[in-house]
Each structure stands twice: as structure tokens, then as C-alpha cells.
C-alpha atoms as a PDB file:
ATOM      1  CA  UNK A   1     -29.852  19.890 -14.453  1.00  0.00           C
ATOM      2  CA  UNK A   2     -26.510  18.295 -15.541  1.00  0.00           C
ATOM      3  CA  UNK A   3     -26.250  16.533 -19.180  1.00  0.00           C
ATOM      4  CA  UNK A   4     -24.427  12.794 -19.229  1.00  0.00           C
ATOM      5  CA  UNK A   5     -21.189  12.428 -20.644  1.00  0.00           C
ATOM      6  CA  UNK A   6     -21.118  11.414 -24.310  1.00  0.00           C
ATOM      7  CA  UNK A   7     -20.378   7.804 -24.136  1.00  0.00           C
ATOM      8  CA  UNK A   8     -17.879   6.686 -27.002  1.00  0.00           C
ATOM      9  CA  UNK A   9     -18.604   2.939 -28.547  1.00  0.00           C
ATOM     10  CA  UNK A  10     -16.192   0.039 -29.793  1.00  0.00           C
ATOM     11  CA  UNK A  11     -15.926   0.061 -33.907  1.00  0.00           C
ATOM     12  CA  UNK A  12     -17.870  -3.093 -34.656  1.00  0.00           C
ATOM     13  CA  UNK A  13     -15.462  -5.257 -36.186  1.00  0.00           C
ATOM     14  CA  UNK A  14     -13.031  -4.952 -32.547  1.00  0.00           C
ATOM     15  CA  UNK A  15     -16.360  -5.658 -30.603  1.00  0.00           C
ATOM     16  CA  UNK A  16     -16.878  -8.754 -32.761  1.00  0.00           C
ATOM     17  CA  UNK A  17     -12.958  -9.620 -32.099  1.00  0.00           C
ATOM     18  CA  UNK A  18     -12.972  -9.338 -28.626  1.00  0.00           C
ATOM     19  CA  UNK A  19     -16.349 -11.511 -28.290  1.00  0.00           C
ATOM     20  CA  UNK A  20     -14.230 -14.146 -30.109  1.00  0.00           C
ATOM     21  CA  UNK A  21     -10.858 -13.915 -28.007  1.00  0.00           C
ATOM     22  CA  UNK A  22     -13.135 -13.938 -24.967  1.00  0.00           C
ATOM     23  CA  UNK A  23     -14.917 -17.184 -25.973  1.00  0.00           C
ATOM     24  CA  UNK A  24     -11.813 -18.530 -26.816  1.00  0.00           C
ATOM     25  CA  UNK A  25      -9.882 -18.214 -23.755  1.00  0.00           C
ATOM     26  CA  UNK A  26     -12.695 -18.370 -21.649  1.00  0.00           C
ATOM     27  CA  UNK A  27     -15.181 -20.878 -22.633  1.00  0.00           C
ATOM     28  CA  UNK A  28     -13.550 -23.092 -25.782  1.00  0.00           C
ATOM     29  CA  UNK A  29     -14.731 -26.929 -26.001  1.00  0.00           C
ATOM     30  CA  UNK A  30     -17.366 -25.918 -22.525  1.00  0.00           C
ATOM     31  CA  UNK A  31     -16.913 -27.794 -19.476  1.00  0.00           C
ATOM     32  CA  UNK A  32     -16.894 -27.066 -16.301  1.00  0.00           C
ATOM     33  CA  UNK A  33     -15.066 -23.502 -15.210  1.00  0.00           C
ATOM     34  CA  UNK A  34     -12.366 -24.725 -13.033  1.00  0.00           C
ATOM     35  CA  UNK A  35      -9.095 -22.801 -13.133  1.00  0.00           C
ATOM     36  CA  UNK A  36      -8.808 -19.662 -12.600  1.00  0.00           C
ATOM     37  CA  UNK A  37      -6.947 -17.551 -15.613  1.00  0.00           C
ATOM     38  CA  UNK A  38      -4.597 -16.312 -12.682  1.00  0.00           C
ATOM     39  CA  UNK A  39      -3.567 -19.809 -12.221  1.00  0.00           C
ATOM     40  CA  UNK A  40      -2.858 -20.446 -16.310  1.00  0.00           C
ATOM     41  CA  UNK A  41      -1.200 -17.358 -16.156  1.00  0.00           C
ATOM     42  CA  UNK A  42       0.769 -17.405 -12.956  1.00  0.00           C
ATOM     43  CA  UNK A  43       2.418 -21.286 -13.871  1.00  0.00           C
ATOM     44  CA  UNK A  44       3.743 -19.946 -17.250  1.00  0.00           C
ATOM     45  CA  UNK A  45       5.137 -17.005 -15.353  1.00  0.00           C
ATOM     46  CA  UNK A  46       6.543 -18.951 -12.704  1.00  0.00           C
ATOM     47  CA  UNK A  47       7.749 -21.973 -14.824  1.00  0.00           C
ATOM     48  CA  UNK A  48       9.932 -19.582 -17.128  1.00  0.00           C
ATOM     49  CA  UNK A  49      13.033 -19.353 -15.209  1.00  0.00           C
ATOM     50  CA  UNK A  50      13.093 -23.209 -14.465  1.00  0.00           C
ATOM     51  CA  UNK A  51      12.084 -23.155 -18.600  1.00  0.00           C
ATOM     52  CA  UNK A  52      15.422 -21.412 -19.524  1.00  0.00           C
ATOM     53  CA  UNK A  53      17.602 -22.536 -17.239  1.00  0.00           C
ATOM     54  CA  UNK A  54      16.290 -25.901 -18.092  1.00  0.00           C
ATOM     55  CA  UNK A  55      17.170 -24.595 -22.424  1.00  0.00           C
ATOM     56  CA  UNK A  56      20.512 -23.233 -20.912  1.00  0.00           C
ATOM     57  CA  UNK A  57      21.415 -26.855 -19.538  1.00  0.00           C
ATOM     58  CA  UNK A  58      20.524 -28.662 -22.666  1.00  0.00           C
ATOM     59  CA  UNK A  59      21.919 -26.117 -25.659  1.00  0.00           C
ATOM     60  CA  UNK A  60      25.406 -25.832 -22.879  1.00  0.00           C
ATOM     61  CA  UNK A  61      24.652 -22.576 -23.848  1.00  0.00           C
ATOM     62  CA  UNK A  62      26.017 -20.490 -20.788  1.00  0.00           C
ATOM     63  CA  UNK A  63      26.421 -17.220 -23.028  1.00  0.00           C
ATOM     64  CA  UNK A  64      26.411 -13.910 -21.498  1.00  0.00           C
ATOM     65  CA  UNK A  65      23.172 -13.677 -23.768  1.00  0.00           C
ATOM     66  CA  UNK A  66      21.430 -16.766 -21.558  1.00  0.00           C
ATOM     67  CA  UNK A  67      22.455 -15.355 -18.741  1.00  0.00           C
ATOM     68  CA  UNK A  68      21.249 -12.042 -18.815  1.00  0.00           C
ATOM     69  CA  UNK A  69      17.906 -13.368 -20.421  1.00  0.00           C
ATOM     70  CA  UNK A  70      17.674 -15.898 -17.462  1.00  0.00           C
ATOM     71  CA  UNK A  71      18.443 -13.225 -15.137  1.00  0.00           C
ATOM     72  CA  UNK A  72      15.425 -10.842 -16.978  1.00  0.00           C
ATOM     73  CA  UNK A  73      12.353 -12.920 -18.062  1.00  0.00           C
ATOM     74  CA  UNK A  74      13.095 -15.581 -15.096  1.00  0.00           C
ATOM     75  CA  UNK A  75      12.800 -12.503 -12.065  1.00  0.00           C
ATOM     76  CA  UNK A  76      10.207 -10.839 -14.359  1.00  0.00           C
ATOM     77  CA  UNK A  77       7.719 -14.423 -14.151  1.00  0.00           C
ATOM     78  CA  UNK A  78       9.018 -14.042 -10.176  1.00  0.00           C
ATOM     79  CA  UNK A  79       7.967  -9.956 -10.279  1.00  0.00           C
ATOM     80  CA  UNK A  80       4.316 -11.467 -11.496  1.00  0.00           C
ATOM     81  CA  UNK A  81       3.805 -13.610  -8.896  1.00  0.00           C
ATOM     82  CA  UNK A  82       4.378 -11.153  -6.323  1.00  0.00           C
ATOM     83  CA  UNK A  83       2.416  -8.856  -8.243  1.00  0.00           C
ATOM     84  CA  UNK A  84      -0.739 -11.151  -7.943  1.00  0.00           C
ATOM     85  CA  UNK A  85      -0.363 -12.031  -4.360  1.00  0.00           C
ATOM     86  CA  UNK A  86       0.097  -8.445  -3.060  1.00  0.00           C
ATOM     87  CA  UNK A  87      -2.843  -6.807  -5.645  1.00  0.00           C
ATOM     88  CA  UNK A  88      -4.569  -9.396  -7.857  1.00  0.00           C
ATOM     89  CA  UNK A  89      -6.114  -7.839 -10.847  1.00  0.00           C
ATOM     90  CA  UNK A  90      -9.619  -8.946 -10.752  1.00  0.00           C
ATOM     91  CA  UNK A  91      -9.977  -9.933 -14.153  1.00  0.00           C
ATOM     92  CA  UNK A  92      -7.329 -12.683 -14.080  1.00  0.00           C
ATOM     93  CA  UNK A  93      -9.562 -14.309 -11.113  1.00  0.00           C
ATOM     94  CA  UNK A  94     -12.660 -15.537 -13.554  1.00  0.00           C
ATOM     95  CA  UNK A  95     -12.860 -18.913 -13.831  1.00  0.00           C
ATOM     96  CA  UNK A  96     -11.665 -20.197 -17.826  1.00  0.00           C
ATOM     97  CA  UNK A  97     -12.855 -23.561 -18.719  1.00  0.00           C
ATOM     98  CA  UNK A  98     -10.111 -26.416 -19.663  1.00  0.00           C
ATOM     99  CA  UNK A  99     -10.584 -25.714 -23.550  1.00  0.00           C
ATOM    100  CA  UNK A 100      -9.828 -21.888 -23.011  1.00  0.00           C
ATOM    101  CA  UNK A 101      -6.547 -22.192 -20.793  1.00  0.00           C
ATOM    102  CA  UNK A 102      -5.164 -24.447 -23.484  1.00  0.00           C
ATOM    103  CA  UNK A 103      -6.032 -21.732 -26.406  1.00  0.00           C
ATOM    104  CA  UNK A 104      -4.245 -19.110 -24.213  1.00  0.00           C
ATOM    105  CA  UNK A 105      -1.541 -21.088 -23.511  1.00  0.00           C
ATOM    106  CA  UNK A 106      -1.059 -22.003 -27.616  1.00  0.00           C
ATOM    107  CA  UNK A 107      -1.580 -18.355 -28.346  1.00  0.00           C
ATOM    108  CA  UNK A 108      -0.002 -15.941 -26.255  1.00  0.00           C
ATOM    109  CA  UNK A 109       1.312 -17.642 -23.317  1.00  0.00           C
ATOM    110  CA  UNK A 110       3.210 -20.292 -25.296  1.00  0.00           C
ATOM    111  CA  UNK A 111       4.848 -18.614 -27.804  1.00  0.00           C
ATOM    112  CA  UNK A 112       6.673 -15.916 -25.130  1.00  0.00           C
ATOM    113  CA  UNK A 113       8.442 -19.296 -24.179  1.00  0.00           C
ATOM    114  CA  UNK A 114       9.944 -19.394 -28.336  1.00  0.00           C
ATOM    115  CA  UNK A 115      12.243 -16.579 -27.102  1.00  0.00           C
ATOM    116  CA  UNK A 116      14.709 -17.710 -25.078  1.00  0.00           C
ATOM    117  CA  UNK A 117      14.456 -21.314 -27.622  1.00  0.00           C
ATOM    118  CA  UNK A 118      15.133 -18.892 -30.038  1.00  0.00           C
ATOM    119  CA  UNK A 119      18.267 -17.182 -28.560  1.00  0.00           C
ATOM    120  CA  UNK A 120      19.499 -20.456 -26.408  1.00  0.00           C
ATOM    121  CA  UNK A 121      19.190 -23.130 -28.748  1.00  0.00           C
ATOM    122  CA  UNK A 122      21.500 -23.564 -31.938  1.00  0.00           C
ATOM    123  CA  UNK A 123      18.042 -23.709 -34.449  1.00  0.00           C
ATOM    124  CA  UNK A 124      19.316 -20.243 -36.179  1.00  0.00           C
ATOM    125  CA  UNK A 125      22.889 -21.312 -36.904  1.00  0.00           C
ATOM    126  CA  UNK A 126      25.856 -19.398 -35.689  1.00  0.00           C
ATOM    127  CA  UNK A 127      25.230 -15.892 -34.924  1.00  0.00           C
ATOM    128  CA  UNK A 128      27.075 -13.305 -33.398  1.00  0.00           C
ATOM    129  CA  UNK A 129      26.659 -12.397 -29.914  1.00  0.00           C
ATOM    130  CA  UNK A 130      24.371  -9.244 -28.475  1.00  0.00           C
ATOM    131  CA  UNK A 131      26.862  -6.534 -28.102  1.00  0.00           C
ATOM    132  CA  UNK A 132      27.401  -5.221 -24.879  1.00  0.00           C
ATOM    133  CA  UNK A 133      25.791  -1.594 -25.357  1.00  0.00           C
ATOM    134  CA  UNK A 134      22.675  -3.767 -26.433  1.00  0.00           C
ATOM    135  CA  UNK A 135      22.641  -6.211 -23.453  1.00  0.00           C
ATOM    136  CA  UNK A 136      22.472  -2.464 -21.441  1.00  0.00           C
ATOM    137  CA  UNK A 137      19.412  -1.345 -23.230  1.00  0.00           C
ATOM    138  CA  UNK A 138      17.639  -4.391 -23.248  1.00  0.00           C
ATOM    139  CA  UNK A 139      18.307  -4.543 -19.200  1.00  0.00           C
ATOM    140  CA  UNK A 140      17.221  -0.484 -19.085  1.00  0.00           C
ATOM    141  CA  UNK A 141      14.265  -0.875 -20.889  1.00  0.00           C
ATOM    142  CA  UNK A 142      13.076  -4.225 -19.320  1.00  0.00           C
ATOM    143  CA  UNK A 143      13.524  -2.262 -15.803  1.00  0.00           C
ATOM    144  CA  UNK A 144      11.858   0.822 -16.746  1.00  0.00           C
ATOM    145  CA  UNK A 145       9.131  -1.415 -18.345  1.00  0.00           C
ATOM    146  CA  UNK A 146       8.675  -3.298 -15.098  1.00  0.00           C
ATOM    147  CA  UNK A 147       8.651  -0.703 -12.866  1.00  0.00           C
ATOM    148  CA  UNK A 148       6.190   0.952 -14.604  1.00  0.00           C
ATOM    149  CA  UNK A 149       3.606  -1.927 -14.739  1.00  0.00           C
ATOM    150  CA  UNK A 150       3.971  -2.876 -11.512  1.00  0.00           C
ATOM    151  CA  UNK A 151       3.298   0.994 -10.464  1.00  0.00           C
ATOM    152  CA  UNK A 152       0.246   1.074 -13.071  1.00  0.00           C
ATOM    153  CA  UNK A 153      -1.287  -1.919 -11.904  1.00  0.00           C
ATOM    154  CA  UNK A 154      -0.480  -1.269  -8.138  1.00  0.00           C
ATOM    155  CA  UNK A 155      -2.216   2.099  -8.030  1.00  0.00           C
ATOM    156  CA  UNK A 156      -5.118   1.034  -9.856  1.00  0.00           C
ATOM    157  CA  UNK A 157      -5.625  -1.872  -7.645  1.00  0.00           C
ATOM    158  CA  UNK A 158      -6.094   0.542  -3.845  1.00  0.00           C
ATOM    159  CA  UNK A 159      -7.318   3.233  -6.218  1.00  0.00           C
ATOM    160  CA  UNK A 160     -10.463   1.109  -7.142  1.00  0.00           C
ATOM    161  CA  UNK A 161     -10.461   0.173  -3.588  1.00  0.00           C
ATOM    162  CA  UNK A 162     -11.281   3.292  -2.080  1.00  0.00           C
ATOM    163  CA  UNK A 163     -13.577   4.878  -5.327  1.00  0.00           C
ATOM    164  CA  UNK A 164     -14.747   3.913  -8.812  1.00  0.00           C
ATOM    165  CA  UNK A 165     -14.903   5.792 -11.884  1.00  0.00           C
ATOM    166  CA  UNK A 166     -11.503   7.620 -13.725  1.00  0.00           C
ATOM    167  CA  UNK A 167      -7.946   7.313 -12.346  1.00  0.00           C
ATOM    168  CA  UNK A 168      -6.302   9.969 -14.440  1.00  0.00           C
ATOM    169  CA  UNK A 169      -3.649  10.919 -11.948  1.00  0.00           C
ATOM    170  CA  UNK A 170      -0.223   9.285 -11.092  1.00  0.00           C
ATOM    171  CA  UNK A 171       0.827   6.577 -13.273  1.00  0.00           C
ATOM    172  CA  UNK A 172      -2.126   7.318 -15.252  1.00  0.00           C
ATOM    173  CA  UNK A 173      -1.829  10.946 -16.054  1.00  0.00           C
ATOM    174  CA  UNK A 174      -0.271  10.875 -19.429  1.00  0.00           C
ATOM    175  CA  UNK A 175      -1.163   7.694 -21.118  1.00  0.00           C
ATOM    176  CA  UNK A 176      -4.348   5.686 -20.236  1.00  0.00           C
ATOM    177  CA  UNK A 177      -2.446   2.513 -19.937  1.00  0.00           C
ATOM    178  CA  UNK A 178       0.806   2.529 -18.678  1.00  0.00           C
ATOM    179  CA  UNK A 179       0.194  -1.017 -17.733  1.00  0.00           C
ATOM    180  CA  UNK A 180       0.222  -2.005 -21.014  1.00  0.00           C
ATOM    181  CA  UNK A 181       3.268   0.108 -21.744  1.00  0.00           C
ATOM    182  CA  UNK A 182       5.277  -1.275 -19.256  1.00  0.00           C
ATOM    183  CA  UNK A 183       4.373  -5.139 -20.594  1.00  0.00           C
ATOM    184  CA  UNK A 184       5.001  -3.718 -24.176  1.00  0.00           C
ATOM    185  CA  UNK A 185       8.932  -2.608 -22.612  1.00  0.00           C
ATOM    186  CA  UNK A 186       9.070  -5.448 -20.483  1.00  0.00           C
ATOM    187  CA  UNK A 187       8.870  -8.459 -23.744  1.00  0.00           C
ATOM    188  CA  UNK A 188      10.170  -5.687 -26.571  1.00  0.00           C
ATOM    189  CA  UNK A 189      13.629  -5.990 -24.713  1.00  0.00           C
ATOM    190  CA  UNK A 190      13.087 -10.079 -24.672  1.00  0.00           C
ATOM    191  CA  UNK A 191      12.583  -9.614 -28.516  1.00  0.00           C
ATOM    192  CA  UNK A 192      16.221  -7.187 -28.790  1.00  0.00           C
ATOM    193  CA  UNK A 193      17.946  -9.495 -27.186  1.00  0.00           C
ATOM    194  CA  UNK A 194      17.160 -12.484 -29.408  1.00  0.00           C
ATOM    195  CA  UNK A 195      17.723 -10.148 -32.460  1.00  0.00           C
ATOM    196  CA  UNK A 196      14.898 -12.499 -34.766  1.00  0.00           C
ATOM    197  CA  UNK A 197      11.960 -11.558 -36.167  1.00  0.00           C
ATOM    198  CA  UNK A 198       9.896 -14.157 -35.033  1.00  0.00           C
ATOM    199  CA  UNK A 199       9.998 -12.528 -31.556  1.00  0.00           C
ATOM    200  CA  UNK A 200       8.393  -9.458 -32.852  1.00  0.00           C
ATOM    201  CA  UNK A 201       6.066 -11.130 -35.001  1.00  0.00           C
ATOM    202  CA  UNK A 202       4.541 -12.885 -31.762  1.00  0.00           C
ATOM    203  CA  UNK A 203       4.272  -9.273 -30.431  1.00  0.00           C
ATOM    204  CA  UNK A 204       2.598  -7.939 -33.015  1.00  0.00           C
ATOM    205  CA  UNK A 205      -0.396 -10.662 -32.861  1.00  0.00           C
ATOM    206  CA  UNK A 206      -0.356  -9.761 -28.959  1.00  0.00           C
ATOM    207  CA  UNK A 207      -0.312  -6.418 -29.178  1.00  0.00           C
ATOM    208  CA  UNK A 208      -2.589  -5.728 -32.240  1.00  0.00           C
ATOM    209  CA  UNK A 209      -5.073  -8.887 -31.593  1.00  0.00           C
ATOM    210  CA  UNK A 210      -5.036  -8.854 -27.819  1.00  0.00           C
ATOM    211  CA  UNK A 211      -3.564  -4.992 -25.912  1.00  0.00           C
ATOM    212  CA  UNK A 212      -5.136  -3.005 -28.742  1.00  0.00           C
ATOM    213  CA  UNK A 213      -9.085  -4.209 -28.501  1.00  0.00           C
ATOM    214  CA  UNK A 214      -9.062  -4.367 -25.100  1.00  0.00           C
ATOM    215  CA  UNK A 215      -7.292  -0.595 -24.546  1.00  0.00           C
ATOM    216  CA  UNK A 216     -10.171   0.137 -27.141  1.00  0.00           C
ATOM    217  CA  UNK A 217     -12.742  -1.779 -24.736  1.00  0.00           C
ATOM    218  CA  UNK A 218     -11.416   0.387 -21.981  1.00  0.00           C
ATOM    219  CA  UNK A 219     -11.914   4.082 -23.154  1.00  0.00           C
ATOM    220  CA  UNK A 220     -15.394   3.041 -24.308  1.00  0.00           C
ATOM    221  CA  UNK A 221     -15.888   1.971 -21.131  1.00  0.00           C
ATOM    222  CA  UNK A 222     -14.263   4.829 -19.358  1.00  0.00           C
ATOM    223  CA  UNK A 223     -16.011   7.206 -21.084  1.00  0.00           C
ATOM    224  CA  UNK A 224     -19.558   7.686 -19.560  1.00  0.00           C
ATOM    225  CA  UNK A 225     -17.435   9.007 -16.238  1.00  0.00           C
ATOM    226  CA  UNK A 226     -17.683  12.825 -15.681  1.00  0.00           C
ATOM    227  CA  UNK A 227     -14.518  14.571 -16.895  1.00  0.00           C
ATOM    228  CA  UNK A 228     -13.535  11.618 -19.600  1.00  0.00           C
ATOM    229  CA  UNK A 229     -13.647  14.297 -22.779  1.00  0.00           C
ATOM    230  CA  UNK A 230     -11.032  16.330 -20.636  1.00  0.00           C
ATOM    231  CA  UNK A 231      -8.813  13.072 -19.503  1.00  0.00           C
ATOM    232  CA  UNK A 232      -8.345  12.221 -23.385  1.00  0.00           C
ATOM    233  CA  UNK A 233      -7.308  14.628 -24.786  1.00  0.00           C
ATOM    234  CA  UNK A 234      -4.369  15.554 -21.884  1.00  0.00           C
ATOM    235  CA  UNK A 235      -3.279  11.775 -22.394  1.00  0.00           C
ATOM    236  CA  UNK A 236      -2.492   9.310 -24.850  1.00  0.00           C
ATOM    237  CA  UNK A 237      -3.932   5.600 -25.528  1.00  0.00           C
ATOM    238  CA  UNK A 238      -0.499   3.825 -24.892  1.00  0.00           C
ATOM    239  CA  UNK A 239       2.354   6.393 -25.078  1.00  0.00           C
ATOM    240  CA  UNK A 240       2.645   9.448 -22.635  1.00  0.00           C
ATOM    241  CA  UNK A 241       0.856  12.579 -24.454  1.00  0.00           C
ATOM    242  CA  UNK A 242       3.722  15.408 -23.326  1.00  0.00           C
ATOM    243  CA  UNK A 243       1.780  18.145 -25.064  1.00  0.00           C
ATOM    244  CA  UNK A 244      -1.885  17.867 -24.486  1.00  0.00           C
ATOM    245  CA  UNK A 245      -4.464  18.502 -26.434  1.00  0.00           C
ATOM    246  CA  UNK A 246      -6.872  21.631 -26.322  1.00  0.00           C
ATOM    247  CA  UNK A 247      -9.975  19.934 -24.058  1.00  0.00           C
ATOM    248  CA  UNK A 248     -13.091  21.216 -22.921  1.00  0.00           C
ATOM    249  CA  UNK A 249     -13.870  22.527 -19.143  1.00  0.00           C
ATOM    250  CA  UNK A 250     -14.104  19.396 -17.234  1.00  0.00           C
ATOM    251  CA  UNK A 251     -17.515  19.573 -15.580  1.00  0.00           C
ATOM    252  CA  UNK A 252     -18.298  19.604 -12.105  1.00  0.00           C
ATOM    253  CA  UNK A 253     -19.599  16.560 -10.782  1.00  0.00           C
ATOM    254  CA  UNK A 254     -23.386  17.050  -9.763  1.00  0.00           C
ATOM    255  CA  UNK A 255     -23.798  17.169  -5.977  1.00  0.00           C
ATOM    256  CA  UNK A 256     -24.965  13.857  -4.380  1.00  0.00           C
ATOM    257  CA  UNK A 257     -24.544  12.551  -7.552  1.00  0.00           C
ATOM    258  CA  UNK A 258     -22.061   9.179  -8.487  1.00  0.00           C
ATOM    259  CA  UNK A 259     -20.921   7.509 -11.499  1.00  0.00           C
ATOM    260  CA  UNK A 260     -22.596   4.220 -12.098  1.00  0.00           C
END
């Protein structure tokens, strides 16, 4: 006879949080559900190197700065696209109603766009330019960041093909969400090259109000697989855990048996 996992639960107050962002993005004002949240998504993505070039043309602010900013969040919105027409993550595909693809444009997807206004236009004043070792990290860490999203979300796509239940090998071996790692690089190096806090306070409401609950929402989900107990305590929620945790014998799974 084989004993079910322990299943782990969201704290309260992040359940209640997420039922709010989800109403908001998804259902605000009611209406008909008639985009798609890949759509939303994918025209702020795409628009963004037309957005700054367009800021780079206005400010006549052809900077080193611009250019390497054009060159990095314009392929990145280009890297996205491709992304979602070679392996679409299914949650992007529900249908959001006109009230919540305004909301996530005004809250997340809108304010990404105040970082190249930020570092184009002249609203700050005079400033001194990036300096060239920073221009190289913020173009290392924005490639590392995108390779490894792209990876994440690539092998979890065919992986959940084939079978359901953990993926706790590959990208996924050491953190439980490189995917959200890789997005963290990928807009941390947007907000080093702008050099303003406002930048990183916009991250911080993303990351705290929207990666964190739903990473949260994920391991309580994950965790009535077989072999979850083991999985967390070898990896780490965001970063890669390089010295693992003492874990339990990861059971056997029960013949003929699957997870649900």
C-alpha cells in the first residue's frame, strides 16, 4: 500500500492575492473574453523596438546607451515572439476580457516601456553615460538571462508533451524556476543600464506582487507528485541550490499507478 505525498498549501494572504491579480487581468469591468493574454502580451513585446527607436528619433538621442538598449529589449520582444510561435505556454492562451488586458497593460506591461523613456529621454537632466565595463555586463547578463528562459520554457513545453507530473531535470534541476530567473536577468540588466531607481522599483512590484505568488502557486501545486519532498530540498525556489539539502529517499512510484 503506498501513502500520498504530503501536499504543501499557499499561506492565505498570497492565495487571496493571486485571486485578486487573476480577476484583475483576467476578468476586470466583464465582457465578453476576446483576446487572448498571448496577444496583449505578444504586441507589447513586439511594439518595443519600434517603441525605442521611435524615443531614440524624438530625444536625437543616438547614445551608445540607446543603442545598445535598442539592440537588447528590441531583439528580446523579437526572442518572445518566436518563443510563442515555436512552444506557446498554455497559460498565456486563456482568453482575458477587455477590462483585464488594459489592467495588465497599466501594471506590468506598461511600465517596462518607462525604461528606455527613462534612459532616452532628457526627463532626469544631464547624466553621465553607462561606462563601458557596465554596457558589457548588462549585455552578459541580458544573454545569459535569455538563454536561460528560453531553455526553461522550451523544455517544459515537449516535456509536458510527452508526460505530466515533476520536471526536475535539465534546466530545472537546481532551481524550480529558471524561467523566472532568466526574465528576472533579462529586465534587471534593462534596469543597470538606465542606472534609476524607478526601474527597480517597477521590478520589485513584478517580482514580489506577480513572480513570487505564482512560484508559491507552483510548488503547492507541484507538490502532491511522487518524489516532490526529494526535488525541494536538492533545488532552490528561484536561484540554483549548489549544495543541496539533506532529503528523504524519493519513493518509488507505485506500479500501474500515475499522478493525477
Amino acid at each position: 500500500m503506498s501513502t500520498a505525498p504530503q501536499t504543501e498549501t499557499v499561506p492565505q494572504l498570497v492565495a487571496a492575492w493571486s485571486r485578486i491579480t487573476q480577476h484583475l487581468s483576467q476578468d476586470f469591468l466583464g465582457g465578453p473574453r476576446v483576446l487572448k493574454a498571448a496577444w496583449v502580451i505578444n504586441a507589447q513585446k513586439g511594439a518595443t523596438l519600434v517603441f525605442v527607436a521611435a524615443l531614440m528619433l524624438a530625444y536625437r538621442n543616438f547614445s551608445t546607451a540607446a543603442w545598445v538598449y535598442l539592440a537588447l529589449h528590441g531583439t528580446y520582444g523579437l526572442c518572445w515572439i518566436l518563443k510563442d510561435v515555436a512552444f506557446p505556454d498554455p497559460s498565456w492562451q486563456r482568453r482575458v476580457t477587455f477590462g483585464g488586458a488594459f489592467i495588465s497593460v497599466a501594471t506590468v506591461l506598461g511600465p517596462y516601456w518607462l525604461f528606455p523613456f527613462l534612459l532616452i529621454s532628457d526627463v532626469l537632466g544631464p547624466r553621465a553615460p553607462p561606462s563601458v565595463p557596465l554596457l558589457a555586463l548588462c549585455v552578459g547578463v541580458h544573454t545569459l538571462g535569455v538563454a536561460i528562459m528560453l531553455s526553461a520554457d522550451c523544455q517544459k513545453y515537449f516535456t509536458l508533451r510527452v508526460r505530466r507530473g515533476l520536471i526536475d531535470d535539465g534546466m530545472f534541476r537546481t532551481t524550480r524556476n529558471p524561467n523566472y530567473l532568466g526574465e528576472m536577468m533579462i529586465y534587471g540588466s534593462y534596469a543597470l543600464l538606465v542606472g534609476h531607481w524607478i526601474p527597480w522599483a517597477v521590478l520589485a512590484w513584478v517580482w514580489v506582487g506577480i513572480f513570487l505568488p505564482n512560484m508559491l502557486a507552483k510548488d503547492a501545486s507541484l507538490s502532491r507528485y511522487p518524489g516532490w519532498a526529494a526535488y525541494k530540498a536538492r533545488s532552490g525556489l528561484l536561484l540554483p541550490r549548489l549544495f543541496p539539502a539533506a532529503a528523504p529517499h524519493r519513493p518509488e512510484p507505485v506500479a500501474g499507478s500515475r499522478p493525477a
